[in-house]
Protein backbone atom coordinates (compact mmCIF):
# COMPACT_ATOMS: atom_id res chain seq x y z
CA UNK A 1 5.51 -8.15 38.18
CA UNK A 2 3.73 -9.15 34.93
CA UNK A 3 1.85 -11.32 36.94
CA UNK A 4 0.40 -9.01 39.13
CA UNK A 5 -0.14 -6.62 36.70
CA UNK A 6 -2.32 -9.37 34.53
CA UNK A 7 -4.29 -10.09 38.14
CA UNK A 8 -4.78 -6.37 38.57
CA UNK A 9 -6.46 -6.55 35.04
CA UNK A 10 -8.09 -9.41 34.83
CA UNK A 11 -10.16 -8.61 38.12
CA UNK A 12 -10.92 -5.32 36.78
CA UNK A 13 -12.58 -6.78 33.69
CA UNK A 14 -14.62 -9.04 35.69
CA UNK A 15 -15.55 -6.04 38.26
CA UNK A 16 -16.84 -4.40 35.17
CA UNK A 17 -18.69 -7.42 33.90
CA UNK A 18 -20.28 -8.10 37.04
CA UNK A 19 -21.58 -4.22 36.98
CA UNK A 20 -22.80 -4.46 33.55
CA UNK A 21 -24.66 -7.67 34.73
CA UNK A 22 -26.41 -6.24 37.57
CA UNK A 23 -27.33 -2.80 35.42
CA UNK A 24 -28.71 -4.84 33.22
CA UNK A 25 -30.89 -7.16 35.66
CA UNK A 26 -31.13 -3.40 37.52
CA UNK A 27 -32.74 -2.44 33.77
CA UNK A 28 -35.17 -5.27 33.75
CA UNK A 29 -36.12 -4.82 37.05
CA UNK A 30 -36.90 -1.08 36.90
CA UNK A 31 -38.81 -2.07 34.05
CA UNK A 32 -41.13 -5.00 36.13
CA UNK A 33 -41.69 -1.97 38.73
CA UNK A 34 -43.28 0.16 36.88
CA UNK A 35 -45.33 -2.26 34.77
CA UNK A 36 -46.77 -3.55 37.86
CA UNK A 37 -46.85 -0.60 40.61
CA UNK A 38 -48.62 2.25 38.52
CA UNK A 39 -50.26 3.33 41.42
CA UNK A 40 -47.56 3.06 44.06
CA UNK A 41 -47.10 6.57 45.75
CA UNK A 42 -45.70 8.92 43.45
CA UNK A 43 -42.63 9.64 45.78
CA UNK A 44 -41.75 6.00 46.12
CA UNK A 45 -41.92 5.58 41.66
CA UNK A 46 -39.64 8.97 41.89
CA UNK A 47 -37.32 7.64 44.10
CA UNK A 48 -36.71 4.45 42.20
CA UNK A 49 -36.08 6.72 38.76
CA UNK A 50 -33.69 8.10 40.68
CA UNK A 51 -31.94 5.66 41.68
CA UNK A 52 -32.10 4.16 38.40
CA UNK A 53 -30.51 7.69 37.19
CA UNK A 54 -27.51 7.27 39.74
CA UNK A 55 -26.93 3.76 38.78
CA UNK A 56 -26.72 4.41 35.46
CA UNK A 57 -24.52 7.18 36.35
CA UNK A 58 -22.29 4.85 38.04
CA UNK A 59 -22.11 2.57 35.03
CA UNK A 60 -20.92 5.08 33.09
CA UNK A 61 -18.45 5.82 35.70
CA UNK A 62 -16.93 2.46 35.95
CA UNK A 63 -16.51 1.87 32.22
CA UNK A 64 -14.74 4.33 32.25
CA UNK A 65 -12.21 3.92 34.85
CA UNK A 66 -11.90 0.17 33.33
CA UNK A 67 -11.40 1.93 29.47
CA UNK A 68 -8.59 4.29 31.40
CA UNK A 69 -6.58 1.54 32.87
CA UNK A 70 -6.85 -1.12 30.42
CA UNK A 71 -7.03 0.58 27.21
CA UNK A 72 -5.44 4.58 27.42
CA UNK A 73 -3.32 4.07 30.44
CA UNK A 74 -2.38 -0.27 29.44
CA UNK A 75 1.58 1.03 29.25
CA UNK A 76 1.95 2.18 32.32
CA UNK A 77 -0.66 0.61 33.95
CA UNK A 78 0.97 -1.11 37.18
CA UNK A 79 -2.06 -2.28 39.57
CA UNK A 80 -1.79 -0.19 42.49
CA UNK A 81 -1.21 3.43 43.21
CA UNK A 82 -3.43 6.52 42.16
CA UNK A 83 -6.57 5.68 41.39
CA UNK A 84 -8.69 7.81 38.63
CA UNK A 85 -11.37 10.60 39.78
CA UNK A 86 -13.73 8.58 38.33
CA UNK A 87 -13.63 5.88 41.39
CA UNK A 88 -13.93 9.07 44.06
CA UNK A 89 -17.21 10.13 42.01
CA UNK A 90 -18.57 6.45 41.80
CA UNK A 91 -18.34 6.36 45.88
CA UNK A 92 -20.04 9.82 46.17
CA UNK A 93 -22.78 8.48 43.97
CA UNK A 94 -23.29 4.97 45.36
CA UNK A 95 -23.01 7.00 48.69
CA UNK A 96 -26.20 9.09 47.82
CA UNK A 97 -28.24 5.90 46.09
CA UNK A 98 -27.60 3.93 49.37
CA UNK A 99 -28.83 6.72 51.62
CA UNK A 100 -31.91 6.95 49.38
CA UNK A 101 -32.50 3.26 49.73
CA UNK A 102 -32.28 3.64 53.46
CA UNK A 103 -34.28 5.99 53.72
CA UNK A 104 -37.06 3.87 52.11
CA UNK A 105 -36.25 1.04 54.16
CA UNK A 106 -36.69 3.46 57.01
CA UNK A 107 -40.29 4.23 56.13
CA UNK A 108 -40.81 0.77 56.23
CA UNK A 109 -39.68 0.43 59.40
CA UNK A 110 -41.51 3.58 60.50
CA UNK A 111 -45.09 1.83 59.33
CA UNK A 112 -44.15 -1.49 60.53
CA UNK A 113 -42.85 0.01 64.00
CA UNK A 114 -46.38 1.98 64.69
CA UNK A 115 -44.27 5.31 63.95
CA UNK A 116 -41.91 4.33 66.73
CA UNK A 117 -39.77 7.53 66.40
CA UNK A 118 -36.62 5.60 68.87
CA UNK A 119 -36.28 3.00 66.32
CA UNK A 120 -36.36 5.60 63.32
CA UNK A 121 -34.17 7.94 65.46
CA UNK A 122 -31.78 5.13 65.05
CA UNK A 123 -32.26 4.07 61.35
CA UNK A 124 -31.68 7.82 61.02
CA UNK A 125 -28.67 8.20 62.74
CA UNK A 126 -26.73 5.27 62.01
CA UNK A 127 -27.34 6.33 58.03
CA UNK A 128 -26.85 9.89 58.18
CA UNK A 129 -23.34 8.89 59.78
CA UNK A 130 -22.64 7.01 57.16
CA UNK A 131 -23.26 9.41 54.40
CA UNK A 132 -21.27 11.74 56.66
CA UNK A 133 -18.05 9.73 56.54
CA UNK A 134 -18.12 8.25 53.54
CA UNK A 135 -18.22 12.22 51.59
CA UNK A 136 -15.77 13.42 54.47
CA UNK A 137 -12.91 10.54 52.85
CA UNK A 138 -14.09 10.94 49.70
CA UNK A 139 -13.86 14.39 48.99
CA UNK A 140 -10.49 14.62 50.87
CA UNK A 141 -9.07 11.45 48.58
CA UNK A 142 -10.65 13.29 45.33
CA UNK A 143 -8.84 16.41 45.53
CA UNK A 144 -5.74 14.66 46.40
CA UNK A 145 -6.49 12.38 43.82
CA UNK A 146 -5.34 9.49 46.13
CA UNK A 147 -5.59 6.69 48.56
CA UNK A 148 -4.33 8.65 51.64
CA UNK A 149 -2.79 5.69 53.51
CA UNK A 150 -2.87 8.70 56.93
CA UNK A 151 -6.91 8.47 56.40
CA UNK A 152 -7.09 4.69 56.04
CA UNK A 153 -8.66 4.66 59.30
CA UNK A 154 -11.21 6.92 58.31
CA UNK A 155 -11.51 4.47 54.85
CA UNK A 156 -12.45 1.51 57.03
CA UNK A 157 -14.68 3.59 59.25
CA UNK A 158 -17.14 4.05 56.40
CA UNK A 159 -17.21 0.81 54.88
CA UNK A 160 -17.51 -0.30 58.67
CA UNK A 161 -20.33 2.04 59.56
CA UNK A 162 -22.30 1.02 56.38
CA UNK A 163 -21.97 -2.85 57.30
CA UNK A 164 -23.16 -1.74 60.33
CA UNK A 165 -26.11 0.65 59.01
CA UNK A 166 -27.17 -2.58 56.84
CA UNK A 167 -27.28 -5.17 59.76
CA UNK A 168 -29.43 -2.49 62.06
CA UNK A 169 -32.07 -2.46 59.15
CA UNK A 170 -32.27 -5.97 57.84
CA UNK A 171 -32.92 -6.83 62.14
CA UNK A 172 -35.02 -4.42 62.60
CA UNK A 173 -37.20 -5.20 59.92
CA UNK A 174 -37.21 -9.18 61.34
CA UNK A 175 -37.97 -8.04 64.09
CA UNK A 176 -40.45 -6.31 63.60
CA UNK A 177 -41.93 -8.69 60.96
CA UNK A 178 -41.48 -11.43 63.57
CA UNK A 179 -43.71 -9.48 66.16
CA UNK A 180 -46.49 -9.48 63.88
CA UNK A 181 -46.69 -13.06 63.24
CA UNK A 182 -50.33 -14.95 64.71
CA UNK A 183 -51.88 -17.64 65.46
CA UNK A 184 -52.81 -17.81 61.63
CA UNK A 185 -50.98 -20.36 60.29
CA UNK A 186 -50.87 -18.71 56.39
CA UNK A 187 -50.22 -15.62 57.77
CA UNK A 188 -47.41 -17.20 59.87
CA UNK A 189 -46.33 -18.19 56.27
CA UNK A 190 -46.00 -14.89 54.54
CA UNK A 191 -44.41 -13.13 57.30
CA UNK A 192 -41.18 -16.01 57.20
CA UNK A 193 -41.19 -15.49 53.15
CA UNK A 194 -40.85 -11.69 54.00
CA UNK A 195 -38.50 -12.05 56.66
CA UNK A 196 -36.25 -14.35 54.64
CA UNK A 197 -36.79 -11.68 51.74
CA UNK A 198 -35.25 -9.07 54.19
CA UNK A 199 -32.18 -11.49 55.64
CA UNK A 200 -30.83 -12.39 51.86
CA UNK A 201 -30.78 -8.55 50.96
CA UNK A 202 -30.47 -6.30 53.76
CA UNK A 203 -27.73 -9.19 55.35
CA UNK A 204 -26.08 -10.34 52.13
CA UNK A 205 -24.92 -6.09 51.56
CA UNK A 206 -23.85 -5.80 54.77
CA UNK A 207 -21.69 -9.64 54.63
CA UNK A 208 -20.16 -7.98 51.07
CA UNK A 209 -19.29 -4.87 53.01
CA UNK A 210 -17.41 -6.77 55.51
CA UNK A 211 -15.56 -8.78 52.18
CA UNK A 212 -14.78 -5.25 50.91
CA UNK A 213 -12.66 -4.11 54.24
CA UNK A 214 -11.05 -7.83 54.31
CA UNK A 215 -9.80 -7.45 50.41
CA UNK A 216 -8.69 -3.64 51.05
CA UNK A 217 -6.67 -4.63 54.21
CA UNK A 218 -5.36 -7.67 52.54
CA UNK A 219 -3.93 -6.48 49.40
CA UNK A 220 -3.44 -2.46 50.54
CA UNK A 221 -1.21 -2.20 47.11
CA UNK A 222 -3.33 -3.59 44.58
CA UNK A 223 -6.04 -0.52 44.88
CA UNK A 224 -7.37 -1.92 41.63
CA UNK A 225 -8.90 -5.39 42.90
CA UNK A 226 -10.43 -3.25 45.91
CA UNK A 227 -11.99 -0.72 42.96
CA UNK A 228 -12.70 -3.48 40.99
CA UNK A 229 -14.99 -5.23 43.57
CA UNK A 230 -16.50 -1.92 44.77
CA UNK A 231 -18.10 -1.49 41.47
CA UNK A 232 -20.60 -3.66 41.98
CA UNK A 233 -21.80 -2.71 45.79
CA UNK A 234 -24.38 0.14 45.02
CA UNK A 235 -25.99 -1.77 42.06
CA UNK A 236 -26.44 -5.10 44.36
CA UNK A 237 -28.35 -3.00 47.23
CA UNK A 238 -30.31 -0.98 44.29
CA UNK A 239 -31.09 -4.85 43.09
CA UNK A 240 -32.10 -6.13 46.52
CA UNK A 241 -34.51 -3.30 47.06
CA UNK A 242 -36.15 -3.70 43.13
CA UNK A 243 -36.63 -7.18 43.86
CA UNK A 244 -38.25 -6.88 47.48
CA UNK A 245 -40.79 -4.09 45.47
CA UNK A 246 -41.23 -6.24 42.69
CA UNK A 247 -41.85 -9.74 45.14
CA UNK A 248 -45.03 -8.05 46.42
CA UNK A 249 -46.87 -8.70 43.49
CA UNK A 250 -46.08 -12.45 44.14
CA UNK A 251 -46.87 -12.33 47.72
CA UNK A 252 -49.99 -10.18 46.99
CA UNK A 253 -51.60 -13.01 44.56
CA UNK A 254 -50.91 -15.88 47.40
CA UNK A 255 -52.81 -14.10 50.01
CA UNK A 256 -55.56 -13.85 47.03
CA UNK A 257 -56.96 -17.40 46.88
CA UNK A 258 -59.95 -17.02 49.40
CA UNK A 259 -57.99 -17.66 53.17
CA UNK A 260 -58.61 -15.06 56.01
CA UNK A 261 -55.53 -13.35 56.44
CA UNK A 262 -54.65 -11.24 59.15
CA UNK A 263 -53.02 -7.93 58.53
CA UNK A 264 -52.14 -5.16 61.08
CA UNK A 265 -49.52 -3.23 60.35
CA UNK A 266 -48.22 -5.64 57.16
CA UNK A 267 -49.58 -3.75 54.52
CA UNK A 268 -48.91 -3.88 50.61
CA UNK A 269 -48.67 -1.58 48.06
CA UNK A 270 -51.67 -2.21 45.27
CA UNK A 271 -50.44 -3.10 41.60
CA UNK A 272 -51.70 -2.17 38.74
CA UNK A 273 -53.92 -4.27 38.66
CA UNK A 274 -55.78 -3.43 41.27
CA UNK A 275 -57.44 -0.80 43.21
CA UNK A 276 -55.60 1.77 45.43
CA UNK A 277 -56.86 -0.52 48.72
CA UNK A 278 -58.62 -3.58 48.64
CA UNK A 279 -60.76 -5.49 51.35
CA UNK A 280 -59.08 -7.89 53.80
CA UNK A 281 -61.38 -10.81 55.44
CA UNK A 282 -60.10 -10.50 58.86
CA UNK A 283 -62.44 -13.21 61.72
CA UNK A 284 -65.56 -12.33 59.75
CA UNK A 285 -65.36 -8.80 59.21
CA UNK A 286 -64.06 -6.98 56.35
CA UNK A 287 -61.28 -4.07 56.46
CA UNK A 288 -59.54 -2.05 54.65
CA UNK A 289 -55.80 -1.95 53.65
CA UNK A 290 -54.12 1.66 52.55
CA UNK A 291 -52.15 1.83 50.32
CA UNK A 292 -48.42 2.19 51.41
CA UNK A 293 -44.71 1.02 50.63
């Protein structure tokens, strides 16, 4: 029993630490985004404060449920059971940052599809249903104030249908990526770094959703681990889309050096540092890029 009890805690400590990591890297890189994309569209540097407002939100959130359990509630504390309000809130709000985040990645695909309204149709869909499920258990297992073992079904649906959500982005976005790629050998080049950008953190979310539903159904009395590893979903996919912002300054300053590079509908926002569009050599003519995401 002990034993248990000293697993329960010791993975919510870590669970904790591992959020506090990321909200600090999420910090840092919040930070980077705004020192370098000044004149990124003033709805994308509104939807990142945002974000950055939810996260720390859910911070908050979590160190508190961890202070509850391992400092007010220690006594009774037994590792499974009824979880605090606090974790029903946390999914709410990870629930809305991960729809905004979608949404962005939708754009993306929206540009890099030629406004292809079936595939955003079906970016669309598959996250509205996720929002849609997700508060549906939520709100039921807040007021109850519970893990409602009758709605466990529903439970697994939403962690399912956001794995799911995930995996149609990240391939879409190869996909599409892939179908721009040339005879251009460089440009060949950049298009694998971005599609290997969009595999490690549109795929990597959806693989730690799929670790999420294996842990739950595993150890269905020790709530705590499950909340404990939770804590740290939103703040990885708010990290994964900082750091694919924050790589195209990287990727902007290699396709800087003087090669013709061929872009169509690969575009780049501008950084700081530059104008709002710039002038792409493309077979001895020069053209323009807008700015976009």
């Amino acid at each position: 029993m002990f034993a248990g009890i000293k697993l329960s805690l010791g993975a919510l400590y870590l669970g904790n630490l591992a959020a506090a990591i990321f909200y600090g890297i999420t910090c840092a890189q919040t930070y980077t985004y705004y020192q370098l994309f000044q004149r990124d569209r003033i709805t994308l540097k509104l939807a990142v404060l945002f974000l950055w407002i939810l996260d720390t939100v859910q911070m908050a959130m979590v160190s508190y449920t961890v202070y509850i359990y391992v400092v007010s509630e220690s006594s009774t504390f037994t590792g499974h059971g009824i979880p605090l309000w606090t974790f029903w809130a946390q999914v709410i709000v990870s629930t809305i940052s991960d729809f905004v985040i979608r949404c962005i990645y939708g754009m993306r695909i929206w540009i890099l599809g030629n406004k292809n309204i079936y595939l955003t149709t079906a970016i669309a869909l598959s996250t509205l249903a996720v929002v849609a499920i997700t508060f549906t258990f939520s709100i039921k297992s807040l007021i109850t104030n519970a893990f409602i073992n009758p709605n466990q079904y529903v439970f697994y649906l939403s962690l399912g249908s956001s794995a799911v959500a995930d995996i149609i982005v990240a391939s879409t976005l190869c996909v599409l990526l892939f179908r721009n790629r040339t005879h251009i050998r460089r440009t060949n080049s950049l298009l694998n770094t971005l599609i290997l950008y969009t595999v490690c953190t549109g795929m990597l979310t959806g693989f730690y959703t799929i670790v999420l539903i294996v842990i739950y159904a595993a150890l269905p009395e020790k709530h705590v681990i499950f909340v404990a590893l939770f804590s740290s979903f939103s703040k990885m996919y708010f990290n994964a889309l900082l750091a694919s912002l924050n790589a195209r300054h990287k990727l902007r300053e290699n396709t800087c050096n003087g090669d013709t590079i061929v872009f169509d509908t690969l575009r780049f926002a501008s950084p700081v540092t530059s104008s709002p569009s710039r002038k792409v050599h493309v077979n001895g003519t020069s053209t323009q890029t807008p700015e976009v995401l």
